[in-house]
N, C-alpha and C. Protein backbone atom coordinates (compact mmCIF):
# COMPACT_ATOMS: atom_id res chain seq x y z
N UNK A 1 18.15 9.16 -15.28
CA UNK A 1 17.40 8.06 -14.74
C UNK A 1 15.95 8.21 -15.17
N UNK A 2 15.31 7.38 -15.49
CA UNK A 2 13.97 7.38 -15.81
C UNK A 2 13.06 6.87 -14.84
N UNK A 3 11.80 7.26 -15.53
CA UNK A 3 10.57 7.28 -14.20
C UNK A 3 10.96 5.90 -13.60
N UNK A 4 10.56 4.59 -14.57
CA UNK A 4 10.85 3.30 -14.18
C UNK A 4 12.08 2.68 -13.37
N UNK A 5 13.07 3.15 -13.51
CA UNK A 5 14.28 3.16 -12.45
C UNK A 5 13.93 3.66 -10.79
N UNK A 6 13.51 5.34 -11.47
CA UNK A 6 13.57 5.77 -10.29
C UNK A 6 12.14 4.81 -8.95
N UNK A 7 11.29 4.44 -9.80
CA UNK A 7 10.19 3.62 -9.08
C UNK A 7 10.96 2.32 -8.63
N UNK A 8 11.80 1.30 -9.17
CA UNK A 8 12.22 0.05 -8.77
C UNK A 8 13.26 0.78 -7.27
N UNK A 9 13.59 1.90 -7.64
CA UNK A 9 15.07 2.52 -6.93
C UNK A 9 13.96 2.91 -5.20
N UNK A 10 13.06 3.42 -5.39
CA UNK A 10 12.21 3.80 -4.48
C UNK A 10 11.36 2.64 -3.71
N UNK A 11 10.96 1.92 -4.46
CA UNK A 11 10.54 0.42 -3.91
C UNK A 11 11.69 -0.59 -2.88
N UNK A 12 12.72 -0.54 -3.71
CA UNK A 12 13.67 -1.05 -3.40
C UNK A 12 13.91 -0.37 -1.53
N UNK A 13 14.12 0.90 -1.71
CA UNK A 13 14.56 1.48 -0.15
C UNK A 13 13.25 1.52 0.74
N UNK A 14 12.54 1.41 -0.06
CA UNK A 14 11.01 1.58 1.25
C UNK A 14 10.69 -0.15 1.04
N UNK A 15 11.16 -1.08 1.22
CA UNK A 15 10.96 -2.39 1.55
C UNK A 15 12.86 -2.53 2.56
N UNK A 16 13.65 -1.51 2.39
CA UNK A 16 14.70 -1.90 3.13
C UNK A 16 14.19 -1.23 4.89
N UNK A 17 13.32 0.12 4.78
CA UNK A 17 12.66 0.42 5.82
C UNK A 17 11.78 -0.40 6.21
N UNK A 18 10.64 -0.94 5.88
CA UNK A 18 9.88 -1.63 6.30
C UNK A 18 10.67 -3.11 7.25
N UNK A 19 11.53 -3.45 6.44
CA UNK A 19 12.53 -4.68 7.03
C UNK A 19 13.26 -4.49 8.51
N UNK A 20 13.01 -2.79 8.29
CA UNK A 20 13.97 -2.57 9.63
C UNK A 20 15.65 -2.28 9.54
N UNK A 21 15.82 -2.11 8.37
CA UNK A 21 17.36 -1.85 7.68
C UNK A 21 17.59 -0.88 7.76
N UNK A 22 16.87 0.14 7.66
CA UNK A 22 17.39 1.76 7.45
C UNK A 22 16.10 2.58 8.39
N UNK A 23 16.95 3.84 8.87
CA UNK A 23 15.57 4.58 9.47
C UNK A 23 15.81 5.55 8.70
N UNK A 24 14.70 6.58 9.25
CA UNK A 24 14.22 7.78 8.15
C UNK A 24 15.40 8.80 7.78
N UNK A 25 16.73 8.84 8.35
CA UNK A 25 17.82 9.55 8.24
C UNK A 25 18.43 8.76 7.30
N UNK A 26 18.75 7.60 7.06
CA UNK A 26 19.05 7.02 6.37
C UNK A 26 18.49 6.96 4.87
N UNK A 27 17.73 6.67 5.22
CA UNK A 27 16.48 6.75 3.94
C UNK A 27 16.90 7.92 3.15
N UNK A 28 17.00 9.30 3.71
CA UNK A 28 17.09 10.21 3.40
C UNK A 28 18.09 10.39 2.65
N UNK A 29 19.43 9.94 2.90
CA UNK A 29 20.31 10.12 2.91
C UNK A 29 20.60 8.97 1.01
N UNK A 30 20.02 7.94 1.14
CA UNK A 30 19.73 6.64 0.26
C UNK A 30 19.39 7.61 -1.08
N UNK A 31 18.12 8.58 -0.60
CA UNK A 31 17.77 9.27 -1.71
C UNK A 31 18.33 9.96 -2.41
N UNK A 32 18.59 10.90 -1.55
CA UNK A 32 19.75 11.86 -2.20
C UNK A 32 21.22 11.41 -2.65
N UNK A 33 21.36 10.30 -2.62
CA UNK A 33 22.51 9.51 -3.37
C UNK A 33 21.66 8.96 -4.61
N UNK A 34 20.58 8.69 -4.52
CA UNK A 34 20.27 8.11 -6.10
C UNK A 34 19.58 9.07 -6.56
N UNK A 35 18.93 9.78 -6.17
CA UNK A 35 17.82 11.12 -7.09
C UNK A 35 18.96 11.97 -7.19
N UNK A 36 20.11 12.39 -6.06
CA UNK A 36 21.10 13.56 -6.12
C UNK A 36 19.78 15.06 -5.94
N UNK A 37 18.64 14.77 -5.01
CA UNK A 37 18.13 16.05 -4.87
C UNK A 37 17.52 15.94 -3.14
N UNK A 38 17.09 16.87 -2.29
CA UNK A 38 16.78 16.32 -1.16
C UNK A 38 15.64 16.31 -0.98
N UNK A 39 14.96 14.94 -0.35
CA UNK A 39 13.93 14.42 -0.07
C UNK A 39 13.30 15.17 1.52
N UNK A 40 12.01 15.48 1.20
CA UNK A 40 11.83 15.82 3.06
C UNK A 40 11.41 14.69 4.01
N UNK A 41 11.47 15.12 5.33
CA UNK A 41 10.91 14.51 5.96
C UNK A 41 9.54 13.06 5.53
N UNK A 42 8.85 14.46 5.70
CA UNK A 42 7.15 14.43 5.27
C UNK A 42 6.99 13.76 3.77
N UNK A 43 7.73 13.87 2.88
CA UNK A 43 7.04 12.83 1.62
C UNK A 43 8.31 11.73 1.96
N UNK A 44 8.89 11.35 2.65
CA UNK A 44 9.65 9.55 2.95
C UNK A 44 8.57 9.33 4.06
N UNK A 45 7.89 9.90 4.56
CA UNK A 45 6.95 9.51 5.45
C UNK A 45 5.59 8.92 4.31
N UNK A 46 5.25 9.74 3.55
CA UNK A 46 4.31 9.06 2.88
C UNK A 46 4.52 8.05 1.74
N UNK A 47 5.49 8.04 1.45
CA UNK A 47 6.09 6.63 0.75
C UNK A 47 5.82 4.95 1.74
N UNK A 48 5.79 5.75 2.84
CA UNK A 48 5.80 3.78 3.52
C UNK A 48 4.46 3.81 4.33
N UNK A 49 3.27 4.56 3.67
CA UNK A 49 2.04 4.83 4.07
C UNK A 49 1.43 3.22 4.16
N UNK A 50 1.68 2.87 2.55
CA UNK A 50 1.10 1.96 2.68
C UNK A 50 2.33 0.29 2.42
N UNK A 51 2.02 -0.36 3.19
CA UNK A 51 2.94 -1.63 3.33
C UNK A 51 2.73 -2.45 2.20
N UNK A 52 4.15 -3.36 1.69
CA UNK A 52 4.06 -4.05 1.07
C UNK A 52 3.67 -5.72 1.03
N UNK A 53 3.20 -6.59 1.04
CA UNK A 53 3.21 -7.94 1.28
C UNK A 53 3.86 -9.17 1.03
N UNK A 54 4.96 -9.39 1.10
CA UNK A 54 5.52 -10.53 0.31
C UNK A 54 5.61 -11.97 1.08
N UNK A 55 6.07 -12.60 0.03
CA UNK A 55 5.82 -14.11 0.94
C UNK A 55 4.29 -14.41 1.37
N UNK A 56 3.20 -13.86 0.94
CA UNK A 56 2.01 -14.34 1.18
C UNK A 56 1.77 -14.75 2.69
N UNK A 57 2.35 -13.03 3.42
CA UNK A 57 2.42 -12.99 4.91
C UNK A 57 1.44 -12.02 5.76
N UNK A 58 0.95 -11.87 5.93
CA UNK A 58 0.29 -11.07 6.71
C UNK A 58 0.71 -11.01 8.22
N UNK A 59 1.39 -11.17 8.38
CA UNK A 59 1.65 -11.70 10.21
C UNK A 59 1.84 -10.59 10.55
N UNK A 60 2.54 -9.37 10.60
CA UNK A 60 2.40 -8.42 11.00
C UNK A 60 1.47 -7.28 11.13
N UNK A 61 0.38 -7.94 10.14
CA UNK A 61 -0.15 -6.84 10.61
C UNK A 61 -1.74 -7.54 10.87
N UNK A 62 -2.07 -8.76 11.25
CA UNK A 62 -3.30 -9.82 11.21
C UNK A 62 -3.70 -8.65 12.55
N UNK A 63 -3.37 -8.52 13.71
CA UNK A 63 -3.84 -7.58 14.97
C UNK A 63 -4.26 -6.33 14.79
N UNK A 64 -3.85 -5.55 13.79
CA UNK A 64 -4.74 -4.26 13.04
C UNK A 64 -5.94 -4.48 13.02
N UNK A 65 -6.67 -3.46 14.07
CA UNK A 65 -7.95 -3.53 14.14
C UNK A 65 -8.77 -3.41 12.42
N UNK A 66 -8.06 -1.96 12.08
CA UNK A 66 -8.74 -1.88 10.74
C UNK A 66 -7.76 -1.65 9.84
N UNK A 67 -8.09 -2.70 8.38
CA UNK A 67 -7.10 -2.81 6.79
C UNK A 67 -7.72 -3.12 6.18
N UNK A 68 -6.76 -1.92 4.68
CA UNK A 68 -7.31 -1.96 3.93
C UNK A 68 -6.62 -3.10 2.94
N UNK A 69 -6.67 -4.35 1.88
CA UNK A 69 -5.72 -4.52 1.04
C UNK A 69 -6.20 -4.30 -0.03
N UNK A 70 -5.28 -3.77 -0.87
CA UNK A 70 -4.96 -3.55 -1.81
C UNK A 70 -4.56 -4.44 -2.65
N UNK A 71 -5.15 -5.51 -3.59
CA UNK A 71 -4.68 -6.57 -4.87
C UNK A 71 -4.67 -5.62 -5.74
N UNK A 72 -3.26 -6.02 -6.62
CA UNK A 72 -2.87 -5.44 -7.50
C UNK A 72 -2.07 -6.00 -8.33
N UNK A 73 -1.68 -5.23 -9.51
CA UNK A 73 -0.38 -6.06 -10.41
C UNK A 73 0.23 -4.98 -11.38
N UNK A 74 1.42 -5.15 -11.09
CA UNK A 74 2.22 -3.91 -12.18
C UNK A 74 1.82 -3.86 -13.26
N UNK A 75 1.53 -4.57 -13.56
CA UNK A 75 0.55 -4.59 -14.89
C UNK A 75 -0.55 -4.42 -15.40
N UNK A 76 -1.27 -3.56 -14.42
CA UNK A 76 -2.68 -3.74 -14.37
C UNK A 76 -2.91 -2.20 -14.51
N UNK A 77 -3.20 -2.08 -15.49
CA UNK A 77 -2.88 -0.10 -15.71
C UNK A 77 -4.56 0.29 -15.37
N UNK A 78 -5.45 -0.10 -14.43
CA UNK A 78 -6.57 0.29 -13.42
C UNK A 78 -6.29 0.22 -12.19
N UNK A 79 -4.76 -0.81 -11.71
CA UNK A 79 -4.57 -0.56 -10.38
C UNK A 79 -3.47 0.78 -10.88
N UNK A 80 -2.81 0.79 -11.49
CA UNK A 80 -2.02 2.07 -11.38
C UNK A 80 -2.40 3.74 -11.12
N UNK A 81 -3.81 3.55 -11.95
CA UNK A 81 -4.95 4.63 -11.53
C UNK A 81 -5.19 4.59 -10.16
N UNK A 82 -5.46 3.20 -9.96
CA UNK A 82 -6.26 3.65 -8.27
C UNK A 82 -5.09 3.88 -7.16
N UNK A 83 -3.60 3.46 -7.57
CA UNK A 83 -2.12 3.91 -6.67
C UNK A 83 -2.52 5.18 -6.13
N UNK A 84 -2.16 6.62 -6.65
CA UNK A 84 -2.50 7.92 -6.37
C UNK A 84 -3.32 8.06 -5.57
N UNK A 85 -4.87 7.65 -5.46
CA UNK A 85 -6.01 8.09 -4.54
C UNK A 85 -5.38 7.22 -3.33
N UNK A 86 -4.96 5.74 -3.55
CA UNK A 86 -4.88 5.28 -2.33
C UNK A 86 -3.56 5.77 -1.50
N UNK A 87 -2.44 6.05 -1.58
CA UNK A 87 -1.26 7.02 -1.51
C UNK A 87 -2.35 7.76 -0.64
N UNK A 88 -3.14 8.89 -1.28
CA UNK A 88 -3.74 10.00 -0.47
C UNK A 88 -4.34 9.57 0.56
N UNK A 89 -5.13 8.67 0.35
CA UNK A 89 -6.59 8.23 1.93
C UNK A 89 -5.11 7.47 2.96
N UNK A 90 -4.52 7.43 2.56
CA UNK A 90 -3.75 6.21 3.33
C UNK A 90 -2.93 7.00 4.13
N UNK A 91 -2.53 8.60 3.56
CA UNK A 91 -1.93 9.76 4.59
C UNK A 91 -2.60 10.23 5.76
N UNK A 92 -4.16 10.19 4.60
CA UNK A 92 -5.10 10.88 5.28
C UNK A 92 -5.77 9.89 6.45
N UNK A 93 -5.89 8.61 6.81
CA UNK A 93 -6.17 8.01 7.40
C UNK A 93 -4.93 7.35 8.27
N UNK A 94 -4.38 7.44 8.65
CA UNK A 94 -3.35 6.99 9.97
C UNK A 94 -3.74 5.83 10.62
N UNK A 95 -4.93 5.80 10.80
CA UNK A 95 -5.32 4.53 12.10
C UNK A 95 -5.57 3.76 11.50
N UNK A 96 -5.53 3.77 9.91
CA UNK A 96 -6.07 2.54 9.27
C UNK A 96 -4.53 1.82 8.52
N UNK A 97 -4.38 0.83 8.51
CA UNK A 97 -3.45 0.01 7.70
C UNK A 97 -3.84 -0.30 6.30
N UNK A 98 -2.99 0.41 5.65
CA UNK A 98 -2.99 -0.14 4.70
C UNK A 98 -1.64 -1.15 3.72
N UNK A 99 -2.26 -2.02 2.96
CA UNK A 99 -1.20 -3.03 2.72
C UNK A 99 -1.60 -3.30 0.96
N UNK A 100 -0.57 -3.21 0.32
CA UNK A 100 -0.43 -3.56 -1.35
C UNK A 100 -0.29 -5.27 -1.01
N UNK A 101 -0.87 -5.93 -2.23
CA UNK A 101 -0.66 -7.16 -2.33
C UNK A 101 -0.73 -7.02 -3.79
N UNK A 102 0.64 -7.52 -4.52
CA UNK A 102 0.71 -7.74 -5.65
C UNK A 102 0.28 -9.47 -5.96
N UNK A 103 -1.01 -9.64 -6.62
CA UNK A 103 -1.14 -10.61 -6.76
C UNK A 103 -0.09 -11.51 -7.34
N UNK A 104 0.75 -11.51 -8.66
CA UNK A 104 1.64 -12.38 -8.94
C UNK A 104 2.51 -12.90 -8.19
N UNK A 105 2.90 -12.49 -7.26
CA UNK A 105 3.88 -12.14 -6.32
C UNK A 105 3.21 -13.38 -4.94
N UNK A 106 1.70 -12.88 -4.49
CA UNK A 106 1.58 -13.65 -3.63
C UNK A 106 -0.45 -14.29 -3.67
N UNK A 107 0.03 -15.42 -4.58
CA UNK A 107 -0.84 -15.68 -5.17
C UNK A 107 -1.41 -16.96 -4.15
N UNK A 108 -0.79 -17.23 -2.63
CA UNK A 108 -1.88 -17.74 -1.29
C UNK A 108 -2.88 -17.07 -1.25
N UNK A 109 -2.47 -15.61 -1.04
CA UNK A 109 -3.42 -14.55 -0.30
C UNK A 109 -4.42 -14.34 -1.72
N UNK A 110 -3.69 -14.25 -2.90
CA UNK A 110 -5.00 -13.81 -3.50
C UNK A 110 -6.56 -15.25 -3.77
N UNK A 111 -5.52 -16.31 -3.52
CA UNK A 111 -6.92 -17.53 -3.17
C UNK A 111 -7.75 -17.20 -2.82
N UNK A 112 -6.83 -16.83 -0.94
CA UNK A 112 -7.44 -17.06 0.36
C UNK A 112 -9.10 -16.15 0.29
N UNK A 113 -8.84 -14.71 -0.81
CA UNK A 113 -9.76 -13.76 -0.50
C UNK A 113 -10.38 -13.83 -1.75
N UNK A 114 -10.26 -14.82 -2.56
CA UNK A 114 -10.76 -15.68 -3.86
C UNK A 114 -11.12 -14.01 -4.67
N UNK A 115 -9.64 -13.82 -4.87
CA UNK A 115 -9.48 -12.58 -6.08
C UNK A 115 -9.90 -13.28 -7.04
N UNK A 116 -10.54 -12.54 -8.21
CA UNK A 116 -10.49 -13.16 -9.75
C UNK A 116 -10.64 -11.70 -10.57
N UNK A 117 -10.18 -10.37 -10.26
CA UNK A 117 -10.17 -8.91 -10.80
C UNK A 117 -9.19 -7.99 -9.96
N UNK A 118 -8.55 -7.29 -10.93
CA UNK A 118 -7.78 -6.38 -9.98
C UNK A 118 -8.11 -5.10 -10.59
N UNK A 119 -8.33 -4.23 -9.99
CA UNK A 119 -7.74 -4.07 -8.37
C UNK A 119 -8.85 -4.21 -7.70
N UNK A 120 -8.60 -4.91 -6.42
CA UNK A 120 -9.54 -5.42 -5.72
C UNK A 120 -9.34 -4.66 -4.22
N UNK A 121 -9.78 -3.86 -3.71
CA UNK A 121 -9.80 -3.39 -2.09
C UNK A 121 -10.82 -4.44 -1.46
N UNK A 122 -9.97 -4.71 -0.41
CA UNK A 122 -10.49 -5.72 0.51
C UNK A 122 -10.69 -4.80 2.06
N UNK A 123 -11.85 -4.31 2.38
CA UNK A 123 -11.92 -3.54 3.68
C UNK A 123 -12.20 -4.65 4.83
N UNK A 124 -11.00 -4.95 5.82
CA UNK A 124 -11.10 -5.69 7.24
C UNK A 124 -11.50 -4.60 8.36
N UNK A 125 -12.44 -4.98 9.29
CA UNK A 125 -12.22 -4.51 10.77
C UNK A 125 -12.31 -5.64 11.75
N UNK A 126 -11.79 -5.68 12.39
CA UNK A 126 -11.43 -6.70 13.69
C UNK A 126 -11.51 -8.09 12.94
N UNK A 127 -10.43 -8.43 11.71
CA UNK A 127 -10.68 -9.71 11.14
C UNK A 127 -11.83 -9.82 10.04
N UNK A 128 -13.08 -9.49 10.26
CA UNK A 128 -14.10 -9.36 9.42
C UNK A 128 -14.03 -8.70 8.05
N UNK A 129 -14.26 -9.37 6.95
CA UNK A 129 -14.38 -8.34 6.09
C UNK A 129 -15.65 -7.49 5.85
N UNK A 130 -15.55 -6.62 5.97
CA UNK A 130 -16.69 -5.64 5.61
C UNK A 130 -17.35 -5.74 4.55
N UNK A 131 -16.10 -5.30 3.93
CA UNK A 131 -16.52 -4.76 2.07
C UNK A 131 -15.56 -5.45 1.40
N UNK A 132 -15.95 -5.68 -0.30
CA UNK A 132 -14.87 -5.82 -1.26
C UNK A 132 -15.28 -4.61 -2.18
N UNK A 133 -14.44 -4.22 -2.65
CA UNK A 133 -14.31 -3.42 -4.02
C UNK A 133 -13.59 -3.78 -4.72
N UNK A 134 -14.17 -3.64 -6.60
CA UNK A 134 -13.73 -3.74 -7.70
C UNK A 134 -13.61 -3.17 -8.34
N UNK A 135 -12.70 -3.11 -8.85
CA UNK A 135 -12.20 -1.46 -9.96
C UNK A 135 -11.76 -0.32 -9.39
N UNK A 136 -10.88 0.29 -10.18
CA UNK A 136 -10.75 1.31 -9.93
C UNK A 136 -11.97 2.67 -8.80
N UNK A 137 -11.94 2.68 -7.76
CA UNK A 137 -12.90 3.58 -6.89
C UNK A 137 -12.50 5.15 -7.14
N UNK A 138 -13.40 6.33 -7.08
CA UNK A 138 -12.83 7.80 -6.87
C UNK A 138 -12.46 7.84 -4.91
N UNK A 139 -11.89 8.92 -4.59
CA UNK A 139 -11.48 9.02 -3.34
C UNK A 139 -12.47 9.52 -2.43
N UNK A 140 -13.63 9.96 -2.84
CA UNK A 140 -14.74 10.36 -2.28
C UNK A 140 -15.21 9.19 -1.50
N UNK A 141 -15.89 8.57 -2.89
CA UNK A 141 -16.47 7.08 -2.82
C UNK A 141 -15.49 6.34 -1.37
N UNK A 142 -14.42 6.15 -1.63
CA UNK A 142 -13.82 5.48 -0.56
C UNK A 142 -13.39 5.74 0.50
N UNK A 143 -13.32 7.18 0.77
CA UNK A 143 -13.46 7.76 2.16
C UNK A 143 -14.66 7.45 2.51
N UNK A 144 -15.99 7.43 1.99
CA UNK A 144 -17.11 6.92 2.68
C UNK A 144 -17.02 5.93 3.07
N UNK A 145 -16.46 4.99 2.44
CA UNK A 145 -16.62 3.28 3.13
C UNK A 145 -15.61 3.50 4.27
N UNK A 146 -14.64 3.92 3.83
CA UNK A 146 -13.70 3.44 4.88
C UNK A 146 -14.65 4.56 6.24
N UNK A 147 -15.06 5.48 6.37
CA UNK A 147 -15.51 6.02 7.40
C UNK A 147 -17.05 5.47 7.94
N UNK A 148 -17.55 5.03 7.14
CA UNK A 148 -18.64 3.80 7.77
C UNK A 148 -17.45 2.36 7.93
N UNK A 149 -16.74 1.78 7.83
CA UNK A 149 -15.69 1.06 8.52
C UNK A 149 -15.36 1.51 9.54
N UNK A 150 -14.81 2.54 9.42
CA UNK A 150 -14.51 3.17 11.28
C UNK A 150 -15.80 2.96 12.16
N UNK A 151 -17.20 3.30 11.91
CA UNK A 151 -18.33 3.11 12.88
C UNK A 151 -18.89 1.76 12.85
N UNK A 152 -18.21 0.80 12.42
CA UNK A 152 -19.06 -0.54 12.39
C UNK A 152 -18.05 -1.38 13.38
């Protein structure tokens, strides 16, 4: 199986969790039928760190005091750079939501927040946007914002 499989194969089961289809035993279990190796706990936990968006929905998570989104596009080999750091802050931060929005995919939302560059971080607290960022960020850099986000 190749990297690209195994990524559609992994997407695929962490949007069947998010739906509410499978819990983390399951999941587990999903993996080790398609990788054939065992997955822990703790990294199927950080796979659904950050949420996916489809249907140009936000409804679940509009009451999150604080989010981050994430515009992006599989194709966009500067959001693929910035995947990894955000993966990390997004473990490392718990109280914050974070949410991928593939622009092609849900091209209301990227209007609504009048994208025209990806990757674009969009920092919300209580509804408000704070901040936008463009381009690729280091993880330093964005632990600062997001931790002046927490005090504002």
């Amino acid at each position: 199986m190749g990297v690209r499989e195994g990524y559609r194969i992994t997407k695929a089961i962490t949007r069947e969790i998010e739906m509410g289809c499978l819990d983390i035993h399951q999941k587990s279990a999903r993996f080790r039928s398609c990788f054939g190796y065992h997955v822990s706990n703790y990294a199927l936990k950080r796979l659904t760190m950050i949420h996916e968006v489809v249907n140009n929905k936000l409804d679940g998570f509009s009451n999150n005091k604080l989010l981050v989104l994430d515009f992006y596009a599989d194709w966009c080999n500067p959001c693929q750079a910035l995947a990894p750091v955000l993966d990390k802050i997004a473990n490392d931060n718990q109280d914050i939501t974070f949410l991928r929005i593939n622009v092609d995919n849900n091209q209301d939302l990227s209007d609504k927040y009048n994208i025209l560059s990806i990757p674009t971080l969009i920092l919300i607290n209580d509804g408000r946007v704070i901040e936008t960022s463009i381009g690729v960020i280091s993880e330093n850099v964005l632990q600062n914002k997001l931790d002046l986000m927490k005090q504002a």
